[in-house]
Protein backbone atom coordinates (compact mmCIF):
# COMPACT_ATOMS: atom_id res chain seq x y z
CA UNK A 1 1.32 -5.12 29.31
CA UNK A 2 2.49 -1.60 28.25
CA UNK A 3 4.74 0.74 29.55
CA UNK A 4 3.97 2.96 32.06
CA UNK A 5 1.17 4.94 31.08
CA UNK A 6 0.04 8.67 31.19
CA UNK A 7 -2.89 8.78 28.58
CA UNK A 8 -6.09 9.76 29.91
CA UNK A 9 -8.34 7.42 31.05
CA UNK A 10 -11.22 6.33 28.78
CA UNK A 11 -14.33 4.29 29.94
CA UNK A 12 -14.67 0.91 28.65
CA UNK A 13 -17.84 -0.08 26.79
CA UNK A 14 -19.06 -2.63 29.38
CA UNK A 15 -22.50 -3.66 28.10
CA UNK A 16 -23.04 -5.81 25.15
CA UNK A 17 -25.39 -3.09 23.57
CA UNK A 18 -22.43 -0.39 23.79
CA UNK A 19 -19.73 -2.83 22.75
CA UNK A 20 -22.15 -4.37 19.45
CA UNK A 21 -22.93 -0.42 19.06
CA UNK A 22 -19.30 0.73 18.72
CA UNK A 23 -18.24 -1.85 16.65
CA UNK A 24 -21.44 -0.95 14.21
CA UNK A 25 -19.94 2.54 14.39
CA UNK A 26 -16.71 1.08 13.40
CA UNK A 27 -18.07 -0.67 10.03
CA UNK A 28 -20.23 2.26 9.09
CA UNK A 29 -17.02 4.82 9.80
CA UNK A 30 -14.95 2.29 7.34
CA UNK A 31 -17.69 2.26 5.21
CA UNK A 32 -17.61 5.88 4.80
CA UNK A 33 -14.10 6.24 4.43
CA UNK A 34 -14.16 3.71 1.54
CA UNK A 35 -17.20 6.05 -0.05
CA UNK A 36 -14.89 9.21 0.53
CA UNK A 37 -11.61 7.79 -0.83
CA UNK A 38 -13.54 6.15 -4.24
CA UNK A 39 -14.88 9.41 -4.80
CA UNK A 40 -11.37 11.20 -4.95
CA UNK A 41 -9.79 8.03 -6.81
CA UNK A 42 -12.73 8.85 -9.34
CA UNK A 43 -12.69 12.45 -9.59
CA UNK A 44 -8.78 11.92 -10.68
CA UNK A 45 -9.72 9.47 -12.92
CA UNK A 46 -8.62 6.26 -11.70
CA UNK A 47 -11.47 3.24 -10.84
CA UNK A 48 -9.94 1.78 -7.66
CA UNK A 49 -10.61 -1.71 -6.37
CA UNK A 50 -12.31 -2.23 -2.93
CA UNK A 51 -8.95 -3.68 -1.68
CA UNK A 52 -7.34 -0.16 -2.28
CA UNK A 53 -10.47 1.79 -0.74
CA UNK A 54 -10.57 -0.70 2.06
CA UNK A 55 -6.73 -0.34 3.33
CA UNK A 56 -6.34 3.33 3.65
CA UNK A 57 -4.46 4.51 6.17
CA UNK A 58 -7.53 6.35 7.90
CA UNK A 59 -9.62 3.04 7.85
CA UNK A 60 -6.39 1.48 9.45
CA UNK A 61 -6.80 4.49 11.97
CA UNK A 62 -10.64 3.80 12.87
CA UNK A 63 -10.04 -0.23 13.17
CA UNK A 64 -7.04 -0.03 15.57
CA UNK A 65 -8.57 2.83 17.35
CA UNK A 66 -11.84 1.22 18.08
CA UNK A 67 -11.02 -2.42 18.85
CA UNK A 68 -8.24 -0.50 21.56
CA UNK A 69 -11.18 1.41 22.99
CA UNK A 70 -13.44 -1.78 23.61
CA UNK A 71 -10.15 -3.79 25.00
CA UNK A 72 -10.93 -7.24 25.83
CA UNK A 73 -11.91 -9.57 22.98
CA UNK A 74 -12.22 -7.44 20.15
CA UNK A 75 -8.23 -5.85 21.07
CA UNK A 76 -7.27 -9.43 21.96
CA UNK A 77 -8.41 -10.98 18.83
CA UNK A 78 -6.92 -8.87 16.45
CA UNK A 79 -3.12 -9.13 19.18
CA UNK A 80 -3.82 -13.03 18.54
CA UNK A 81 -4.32 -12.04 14.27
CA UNK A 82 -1.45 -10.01 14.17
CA UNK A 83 0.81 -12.05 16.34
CA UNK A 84 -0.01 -16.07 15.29
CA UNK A 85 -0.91 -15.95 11.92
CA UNK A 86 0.85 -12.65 10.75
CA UNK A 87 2.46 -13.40 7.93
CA UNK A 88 -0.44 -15.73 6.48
CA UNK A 89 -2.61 -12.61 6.45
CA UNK A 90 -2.93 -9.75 4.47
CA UNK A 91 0.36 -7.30 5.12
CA UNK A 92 -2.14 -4.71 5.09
CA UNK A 93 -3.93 -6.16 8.02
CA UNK A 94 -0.91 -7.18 9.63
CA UNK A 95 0.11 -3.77 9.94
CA UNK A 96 -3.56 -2.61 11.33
CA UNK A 97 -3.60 -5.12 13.79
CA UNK A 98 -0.41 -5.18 14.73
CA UNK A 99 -0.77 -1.76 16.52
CA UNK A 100 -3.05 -2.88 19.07
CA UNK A 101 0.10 -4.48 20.73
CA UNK A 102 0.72 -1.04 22.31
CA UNK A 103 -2.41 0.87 21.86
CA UNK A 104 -4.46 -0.06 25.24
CA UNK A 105 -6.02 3.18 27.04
CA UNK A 106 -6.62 3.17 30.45
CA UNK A 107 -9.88 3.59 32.39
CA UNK A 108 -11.17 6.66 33.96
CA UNK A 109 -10.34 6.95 37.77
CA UNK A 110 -14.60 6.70 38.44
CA UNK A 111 -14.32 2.77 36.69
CA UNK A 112 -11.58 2.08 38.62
CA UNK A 113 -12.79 2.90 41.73
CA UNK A 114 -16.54 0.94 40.75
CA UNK A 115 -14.74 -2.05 39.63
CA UNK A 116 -12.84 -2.03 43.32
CA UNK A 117 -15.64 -1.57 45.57
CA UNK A 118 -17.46 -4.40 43.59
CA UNK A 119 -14.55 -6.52 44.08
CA UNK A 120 -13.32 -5.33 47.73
CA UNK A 121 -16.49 -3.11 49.11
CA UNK A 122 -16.67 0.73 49.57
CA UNK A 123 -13.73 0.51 52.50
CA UNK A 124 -11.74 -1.19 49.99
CA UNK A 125 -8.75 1.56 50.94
CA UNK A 126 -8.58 0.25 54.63
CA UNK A 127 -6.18 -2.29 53.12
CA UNK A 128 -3.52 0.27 51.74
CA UNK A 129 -1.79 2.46 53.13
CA UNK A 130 -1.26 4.18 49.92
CA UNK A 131 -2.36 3.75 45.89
CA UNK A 132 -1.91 5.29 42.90
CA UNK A 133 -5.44 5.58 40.80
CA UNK A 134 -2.67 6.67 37.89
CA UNK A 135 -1.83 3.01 36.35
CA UNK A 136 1.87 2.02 35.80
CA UNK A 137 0.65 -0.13 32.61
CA UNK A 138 -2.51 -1.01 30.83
CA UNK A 139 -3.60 -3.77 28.16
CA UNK A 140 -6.07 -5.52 26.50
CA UNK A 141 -7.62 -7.18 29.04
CA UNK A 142 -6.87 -4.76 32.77
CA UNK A 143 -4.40 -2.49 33.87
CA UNK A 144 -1.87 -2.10 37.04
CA UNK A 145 -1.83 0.16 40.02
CA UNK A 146 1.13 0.51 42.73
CA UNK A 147 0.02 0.22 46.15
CA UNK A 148 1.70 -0.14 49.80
CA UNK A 149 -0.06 -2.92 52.42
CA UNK A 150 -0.53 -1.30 55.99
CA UNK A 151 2.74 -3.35 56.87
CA UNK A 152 4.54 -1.65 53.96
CA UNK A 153 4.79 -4.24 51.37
CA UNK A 154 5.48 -2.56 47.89
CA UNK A 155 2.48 -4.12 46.00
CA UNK A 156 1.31 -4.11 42.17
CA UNK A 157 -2.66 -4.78 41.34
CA UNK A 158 -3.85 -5.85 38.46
CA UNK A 159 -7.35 -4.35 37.89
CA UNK A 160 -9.64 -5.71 35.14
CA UNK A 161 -11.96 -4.24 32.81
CA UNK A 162 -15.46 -4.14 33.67
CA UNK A 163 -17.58 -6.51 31.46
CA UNK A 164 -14.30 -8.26 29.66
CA UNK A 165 -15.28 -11.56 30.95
CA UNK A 166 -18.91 -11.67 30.02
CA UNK A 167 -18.18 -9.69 26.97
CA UNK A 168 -15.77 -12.35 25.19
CA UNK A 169 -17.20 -14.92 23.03
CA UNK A 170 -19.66 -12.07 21.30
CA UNK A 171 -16.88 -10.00 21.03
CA UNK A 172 -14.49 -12.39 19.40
CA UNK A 173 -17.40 -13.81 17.38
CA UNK A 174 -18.34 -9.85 16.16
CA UNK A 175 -14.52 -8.98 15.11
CA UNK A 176 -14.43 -11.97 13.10
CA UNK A 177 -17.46 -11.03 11.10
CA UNK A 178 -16.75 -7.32 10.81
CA UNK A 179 -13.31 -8.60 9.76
CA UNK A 180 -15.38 -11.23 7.32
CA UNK A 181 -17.48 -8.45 6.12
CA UNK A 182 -15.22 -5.76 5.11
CA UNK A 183 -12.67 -8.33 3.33
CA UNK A 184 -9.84 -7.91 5.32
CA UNK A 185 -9.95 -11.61 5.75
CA UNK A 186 -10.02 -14.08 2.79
CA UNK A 187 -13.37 -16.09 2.71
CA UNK A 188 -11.23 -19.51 2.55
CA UNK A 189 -8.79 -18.78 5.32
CA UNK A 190 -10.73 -21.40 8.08
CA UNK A 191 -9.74 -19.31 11.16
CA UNK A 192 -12.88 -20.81 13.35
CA UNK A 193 -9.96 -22.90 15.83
CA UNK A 194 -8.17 -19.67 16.09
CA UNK A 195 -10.88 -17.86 17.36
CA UNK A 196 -12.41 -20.95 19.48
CA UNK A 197 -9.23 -20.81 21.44
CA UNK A 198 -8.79 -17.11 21.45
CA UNK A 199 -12.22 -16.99 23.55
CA UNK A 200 -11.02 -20.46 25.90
CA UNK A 201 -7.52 -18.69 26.17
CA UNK A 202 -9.00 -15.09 27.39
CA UNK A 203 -11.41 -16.82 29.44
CA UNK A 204 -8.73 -18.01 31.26
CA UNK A 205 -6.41 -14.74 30.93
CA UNK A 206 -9.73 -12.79 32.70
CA UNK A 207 -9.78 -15.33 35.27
CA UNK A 208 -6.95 -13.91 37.61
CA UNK A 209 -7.40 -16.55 39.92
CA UNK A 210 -6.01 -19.06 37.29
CA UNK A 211 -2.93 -16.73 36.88
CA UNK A 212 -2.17 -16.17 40.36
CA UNK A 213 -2.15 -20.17 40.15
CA UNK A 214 0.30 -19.84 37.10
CA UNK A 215 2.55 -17.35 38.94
CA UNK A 216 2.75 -19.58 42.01
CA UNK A 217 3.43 -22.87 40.03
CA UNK A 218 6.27 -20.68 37.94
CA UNK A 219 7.74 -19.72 41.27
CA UNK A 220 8.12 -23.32 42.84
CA UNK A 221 9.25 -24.27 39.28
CA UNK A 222 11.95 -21.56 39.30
CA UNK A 223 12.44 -21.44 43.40
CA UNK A 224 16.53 -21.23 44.27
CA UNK A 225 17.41 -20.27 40.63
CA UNK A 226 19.26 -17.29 40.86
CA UNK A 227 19.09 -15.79 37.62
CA UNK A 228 15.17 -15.11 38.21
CA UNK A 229 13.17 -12.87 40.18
CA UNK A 230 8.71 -13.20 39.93
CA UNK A 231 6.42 -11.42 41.93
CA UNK A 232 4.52 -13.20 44.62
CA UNK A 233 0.81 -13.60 45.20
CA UNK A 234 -0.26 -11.59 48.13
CA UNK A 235 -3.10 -14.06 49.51
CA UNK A 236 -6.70 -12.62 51.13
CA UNK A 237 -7.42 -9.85 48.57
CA UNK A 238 -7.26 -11.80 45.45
CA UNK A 239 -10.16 -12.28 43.17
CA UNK A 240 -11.54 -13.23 39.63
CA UNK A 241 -11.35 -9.76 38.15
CA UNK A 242 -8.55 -8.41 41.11
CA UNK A 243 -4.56 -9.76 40.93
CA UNK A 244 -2.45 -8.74 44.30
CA UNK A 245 1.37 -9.60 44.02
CA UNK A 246 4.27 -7.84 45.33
CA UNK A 247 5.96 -5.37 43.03
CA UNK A 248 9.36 -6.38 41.32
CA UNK A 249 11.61 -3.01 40.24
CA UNK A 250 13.73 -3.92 37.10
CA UNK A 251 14.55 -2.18 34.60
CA UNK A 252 12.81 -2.46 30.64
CA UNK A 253 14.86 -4.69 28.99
CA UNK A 254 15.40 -1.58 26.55
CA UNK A 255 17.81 0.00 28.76
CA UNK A 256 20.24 -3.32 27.62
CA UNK A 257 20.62 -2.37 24.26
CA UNK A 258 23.82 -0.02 25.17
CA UNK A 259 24.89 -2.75 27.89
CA UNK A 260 28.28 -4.41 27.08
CA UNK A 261 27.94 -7.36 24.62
CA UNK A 262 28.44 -10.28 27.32
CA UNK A 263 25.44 -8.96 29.85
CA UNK A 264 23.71 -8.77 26.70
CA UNK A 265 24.06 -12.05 25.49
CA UNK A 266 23.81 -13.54 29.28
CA UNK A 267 20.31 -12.19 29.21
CA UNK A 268 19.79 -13.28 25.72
CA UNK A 269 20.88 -16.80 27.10
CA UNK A 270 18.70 -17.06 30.02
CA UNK A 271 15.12 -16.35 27.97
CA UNK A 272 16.17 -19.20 25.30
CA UNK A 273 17.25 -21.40 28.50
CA UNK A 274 14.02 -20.27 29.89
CA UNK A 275 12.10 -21.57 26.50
CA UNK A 276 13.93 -24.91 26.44
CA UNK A 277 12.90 -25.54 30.14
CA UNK A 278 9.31 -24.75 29.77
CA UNK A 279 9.23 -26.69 26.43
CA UNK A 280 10.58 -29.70 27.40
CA UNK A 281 11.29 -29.90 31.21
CA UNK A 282 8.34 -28.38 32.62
CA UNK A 283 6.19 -28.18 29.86
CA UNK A 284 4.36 -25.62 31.09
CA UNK A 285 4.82 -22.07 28.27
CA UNK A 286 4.27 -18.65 28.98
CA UNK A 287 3.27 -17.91 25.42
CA UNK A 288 3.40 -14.14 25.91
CA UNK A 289 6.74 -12.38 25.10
CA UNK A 290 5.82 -8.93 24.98
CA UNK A 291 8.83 -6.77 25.96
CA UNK A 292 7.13 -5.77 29.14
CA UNK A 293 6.51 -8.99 30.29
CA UNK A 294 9.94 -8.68 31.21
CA UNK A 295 12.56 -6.75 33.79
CA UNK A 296 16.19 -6.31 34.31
CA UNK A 297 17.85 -5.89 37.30
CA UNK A 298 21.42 -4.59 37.25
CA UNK A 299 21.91 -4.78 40.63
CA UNK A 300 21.41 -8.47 41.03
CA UNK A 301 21.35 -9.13 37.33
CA UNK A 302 18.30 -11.18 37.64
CA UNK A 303 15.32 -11.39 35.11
CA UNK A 304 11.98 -10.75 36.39
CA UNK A 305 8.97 -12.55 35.12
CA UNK A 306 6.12 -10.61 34.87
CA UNK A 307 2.35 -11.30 33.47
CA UNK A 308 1.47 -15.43 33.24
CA UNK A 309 -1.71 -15.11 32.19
CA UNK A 310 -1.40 -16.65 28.98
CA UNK A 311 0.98 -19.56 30.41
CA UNK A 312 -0.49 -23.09 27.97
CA UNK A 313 0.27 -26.17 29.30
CA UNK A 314 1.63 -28.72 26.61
CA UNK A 315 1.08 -32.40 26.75
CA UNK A 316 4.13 -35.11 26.15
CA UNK A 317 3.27 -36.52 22.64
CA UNK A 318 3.35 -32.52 21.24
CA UNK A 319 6.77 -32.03 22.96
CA UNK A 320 7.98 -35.17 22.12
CA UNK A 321 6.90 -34.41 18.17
CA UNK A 322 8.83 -30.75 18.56
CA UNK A 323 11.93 -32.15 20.34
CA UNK A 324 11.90 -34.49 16.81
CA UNK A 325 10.98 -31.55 15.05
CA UNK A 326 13.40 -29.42 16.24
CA UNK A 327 16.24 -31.83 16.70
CA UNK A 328 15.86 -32.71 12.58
CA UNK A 329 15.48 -28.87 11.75
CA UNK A 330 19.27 -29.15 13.49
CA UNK A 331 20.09 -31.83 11.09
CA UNK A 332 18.95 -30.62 7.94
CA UNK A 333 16.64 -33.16 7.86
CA UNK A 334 13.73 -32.67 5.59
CA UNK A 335 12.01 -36.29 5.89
CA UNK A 336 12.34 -35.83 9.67
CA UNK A 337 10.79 -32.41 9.58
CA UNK A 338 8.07 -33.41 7.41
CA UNK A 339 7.09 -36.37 9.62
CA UNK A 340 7.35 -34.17 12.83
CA UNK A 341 5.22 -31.33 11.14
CA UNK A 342 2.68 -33.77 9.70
CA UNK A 343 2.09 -35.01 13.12
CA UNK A 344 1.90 -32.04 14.73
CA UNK A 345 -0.54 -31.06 12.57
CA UNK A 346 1.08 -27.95 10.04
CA UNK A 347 -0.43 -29.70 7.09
CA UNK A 348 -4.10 -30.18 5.75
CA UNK A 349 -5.47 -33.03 4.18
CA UNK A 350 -5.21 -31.56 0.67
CA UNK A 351 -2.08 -29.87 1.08
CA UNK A 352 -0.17 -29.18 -2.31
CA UNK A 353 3.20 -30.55 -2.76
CA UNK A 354 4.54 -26.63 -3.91
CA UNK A 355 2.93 -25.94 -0.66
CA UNK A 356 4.35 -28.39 1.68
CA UNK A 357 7.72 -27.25 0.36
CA UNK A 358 7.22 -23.94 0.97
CA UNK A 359 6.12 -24.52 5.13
CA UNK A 360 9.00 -26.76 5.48
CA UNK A 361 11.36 -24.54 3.83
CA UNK A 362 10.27 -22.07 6.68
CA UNK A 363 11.05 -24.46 9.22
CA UNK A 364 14.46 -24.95 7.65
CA UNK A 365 15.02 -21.24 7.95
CA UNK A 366 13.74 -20.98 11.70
CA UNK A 367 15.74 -24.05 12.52
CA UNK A 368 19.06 -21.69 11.13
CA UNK A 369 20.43 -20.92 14.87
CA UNK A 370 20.59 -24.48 15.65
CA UNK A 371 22.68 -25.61 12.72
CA UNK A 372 24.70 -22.70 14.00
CA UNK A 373 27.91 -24.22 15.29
CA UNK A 374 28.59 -21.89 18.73
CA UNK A 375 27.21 -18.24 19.21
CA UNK A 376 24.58 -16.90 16.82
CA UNK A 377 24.32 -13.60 16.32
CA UNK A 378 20.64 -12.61 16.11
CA UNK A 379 21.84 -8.72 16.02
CA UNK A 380 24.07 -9.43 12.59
CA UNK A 381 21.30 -11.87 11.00
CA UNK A 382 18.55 -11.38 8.31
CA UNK A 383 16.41 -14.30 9.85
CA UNK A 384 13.66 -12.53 10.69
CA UNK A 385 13.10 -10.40 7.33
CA UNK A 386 13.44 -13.71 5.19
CA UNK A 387 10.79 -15.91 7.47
CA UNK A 388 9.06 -12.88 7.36
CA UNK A 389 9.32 -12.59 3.60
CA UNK A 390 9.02 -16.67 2.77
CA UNK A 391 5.77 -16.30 5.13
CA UNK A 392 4.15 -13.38 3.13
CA UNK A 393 5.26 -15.11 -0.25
CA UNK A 394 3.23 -18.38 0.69
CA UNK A 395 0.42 -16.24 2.43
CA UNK A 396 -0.10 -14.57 -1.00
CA UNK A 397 -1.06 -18.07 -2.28
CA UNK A 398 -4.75 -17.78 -1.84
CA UNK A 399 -4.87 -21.48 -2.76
CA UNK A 400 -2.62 -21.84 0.45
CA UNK A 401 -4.76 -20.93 3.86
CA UNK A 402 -4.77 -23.59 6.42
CA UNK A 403 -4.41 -22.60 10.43
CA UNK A 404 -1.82 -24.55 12.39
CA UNK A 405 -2.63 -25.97 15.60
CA UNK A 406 -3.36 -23.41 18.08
CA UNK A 407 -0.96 -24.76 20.42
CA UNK A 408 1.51 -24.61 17.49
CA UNK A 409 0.55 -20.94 16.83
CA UNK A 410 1.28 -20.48 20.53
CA UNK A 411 4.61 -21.78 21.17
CA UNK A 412 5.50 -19.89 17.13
CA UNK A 413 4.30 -16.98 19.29
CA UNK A 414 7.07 -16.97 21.98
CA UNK A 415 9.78 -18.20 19.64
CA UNK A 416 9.62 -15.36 16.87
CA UNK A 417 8.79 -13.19 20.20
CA UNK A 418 12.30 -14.11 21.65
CA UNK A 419 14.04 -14.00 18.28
CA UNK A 420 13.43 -10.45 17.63
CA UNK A 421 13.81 -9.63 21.44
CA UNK A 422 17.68 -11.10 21.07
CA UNK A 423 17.67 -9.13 17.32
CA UNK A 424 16.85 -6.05 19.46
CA UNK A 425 19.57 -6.52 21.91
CA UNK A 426 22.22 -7.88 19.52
CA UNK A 427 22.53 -10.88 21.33
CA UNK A 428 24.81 -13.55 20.70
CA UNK A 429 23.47 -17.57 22.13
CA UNK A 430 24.95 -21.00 21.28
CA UNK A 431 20.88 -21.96 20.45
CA UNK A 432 22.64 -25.45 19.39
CA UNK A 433 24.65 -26.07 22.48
CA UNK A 434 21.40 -25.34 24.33
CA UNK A 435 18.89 -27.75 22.85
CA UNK A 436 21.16 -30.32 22.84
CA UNK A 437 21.31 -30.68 26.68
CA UNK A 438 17.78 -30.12 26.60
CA UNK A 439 17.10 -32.29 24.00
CA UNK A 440 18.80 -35.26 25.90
CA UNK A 441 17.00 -34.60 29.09
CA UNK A 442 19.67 -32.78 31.05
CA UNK A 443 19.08 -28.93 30.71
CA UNK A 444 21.81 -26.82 32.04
């Protein structure tokens, strides 16, 4: 989710016609833009290659800002792009994707109030005693309203997007090919189990009866821990396209970048606990860690758990290959790493031997904060630019494109997610100490 939001509302496309048509408008727009920039390339005398014509920054402009007005799909698809498989892309479209992360818009207060009396009837309001129509965040796939119940329960309601649901699979399916078309994508890079999963995984992320499900099983998973705070579900008024929990206050976990160093590194502590737990004790991942998803609250100093939508449920043989994966990372081990990462499934058939160095040189350098010997200071550390950097230098390698699992992509989703989030806070966490007592069964 976003921050709170004041934009003004703008309607989603919510018929497959309007959606196909705006994305036409999109490839015709870029299309245009490449005419209009190879034209002033000429007239100053240079001959510019369709690469340079293709990546301005106004054809950046037109992608980002169409695929956030459609939402759904075609905004979640390029989120999953940017996010997964960001540094084996393109920089260029790394960077264009990458600012639909924060770029959702919010529906017009006439949608809103369709979509609810679909979903609750026209005396939908007899349940509240107040709600706001101005939504406290919005994102790809719906957006969230406060409310107060007629007994005056503080509630928060997530709200989809009309026509996300039905909308997916051709959406997903028509990014891919206007991505295809306009080269942004290399014709080798096989990214068809990428986008089979992003249209299983946003089924289930626009099915808000599965995440009430989530948030309920996270909250008997994390019931008397006192370091965590989650909403509940608020039964009778829940549907497929309507979530009803009570509202958490926190603060953003912003505010705890001038926080003393020690409540900074507590917090820091309790997400990579967090990660540990759901990796190997309850094997259950909540694969999403935008900043948002996420709330501080000084007063109790508890972390609230927002948003479980994209929660992925791992089986034992894949946890059992990371925990061996992991634990040789810790040991320097390069035979163990290989053997983990080959069954896991990081390597194609025809892999090169340059290339297989290369990924597990990357795992060496994510596996840095558990060779750490006690507190590892993610604010003082370039681990992030040089993954970053080894990532781009092997995604360069056009002989190089292979897609990991899409579990693997997942969980690589919520670990680089929590490394920059404790980079951001200049956190300090024995990561070592941590997966050790996970790693033997006995997290603390």
């Amino acid at each position: 989710m976003t921050t709170p939001t004041t934009k003004a509302g703008t309607a989603v496309p919510s018929s497959r016609i309007s959606r196909l048509a705006r994305l036409g408008s999109l490839a015709s727009g870029v299309a245009g833009g490449m005419l209009a920039e190879g034209l002033r390339q000429l007239a100053q005398g240079r001959r510019p290659s369709v690469g340079e014509l293709l990546l301005t920054p106004a054809n950046a402009r037109r992608v980002a800002d169409q695929l956030a007005q459609l939402r759904g799909a075609a905004m979640k698809v390029g989120q999953l792009l940017s996010m997964d498989a960001g540094d084996l892309l393109p920089p260029e479209l790394s960077q264009i994707l990458a600012r639909l992360r924060a770029d959702a818009q919010p529906m017009p207060m006439s949608q809103l109030v369709t979509v609810l009396e679909a979903n609750w009837g026209k005396d939908w309001t007899q349940h509240f005693s107040r709600f706001s129509f101005t939504p406290m965040a919005a994102a790809s796939i719906g957006q969230v309203h406060a409310a107060e119940a007629l007994d005056g329960r503080r509630l928060a309601i997530k709200v989809q997007y009309p026509g996300i649901a039905r909308s997916i699979s051709s959406d997903v399916d028509n990014v891919a090919t206007l991505l295809r078309l306009s080269g942004l994508l290399p014709a080798s890079l096989d990214i068809a189990p990428l986008l089979d999963e992003a249209k299983r995984q946003l089924h289930d992320e626009a099915d808000y009866l599965k995440e009430a499900a989530h948030l309920r099983h996270y909250r008997s998973l994390l019931a008397g821990n006192p370091d965590f705070t989650l909403p509940e579900v608020v039964e009778g008024l829940g549907t497929t396209n309507v979530l009803v929990m009570s509202r958490v206050e926190g603060q953003s976990l912003d505010t705890l970048e001038a926080a003393p160093q020690a409540e900074r590194d507590r917090v820091a502590h309790l997400l990579f606990e967090l990660l540990f737990n759901e990796i190997f004790a309850f094997r259950h991942v909540q694969t999403d860690p935008n900043l948002a998803n996420y709330l501080y609250d000084p007063a109790s100093r508890r972390l609230v758990l927002l948003d479980f939508g994209a929660t992925r449920r791992f089986d034992a043989a894949l946890v059992e290959a990371y925990r061996r994966l992991l634990g040789a990372g810790m040991a320097g081990d390069r035979a163990g790493l290989d053997a983990a990462a080959s069954e896991i499934g990081y390597f194609g058939a025809e892999i090169e031997d340059r290339h297989r160095r290369l990924v597990l040189d990357i795992f060496v350098q994510a596996c840095e904060p558990l060779r750490h010997e006690g507190l590892y200071d993610f604010g003082r550390s370039s681990l992030a630019q040089r993954m970053r950097d080894a990532g781009m230098q092997l995604g360069t390698d056009r002989d190089f494109w292979h897609t990991p699992p899409v579990d693997a992509l997942f969980l690589h989703r919520k670990i680089g997610g929590l490394y920059l989030l404790a980079a951001r806070l200049g956190a300090r966490v024995d990561i070592r100490g941590l997966f050790l007592r996970h790693a033997a069964g006995s997290p603390g």
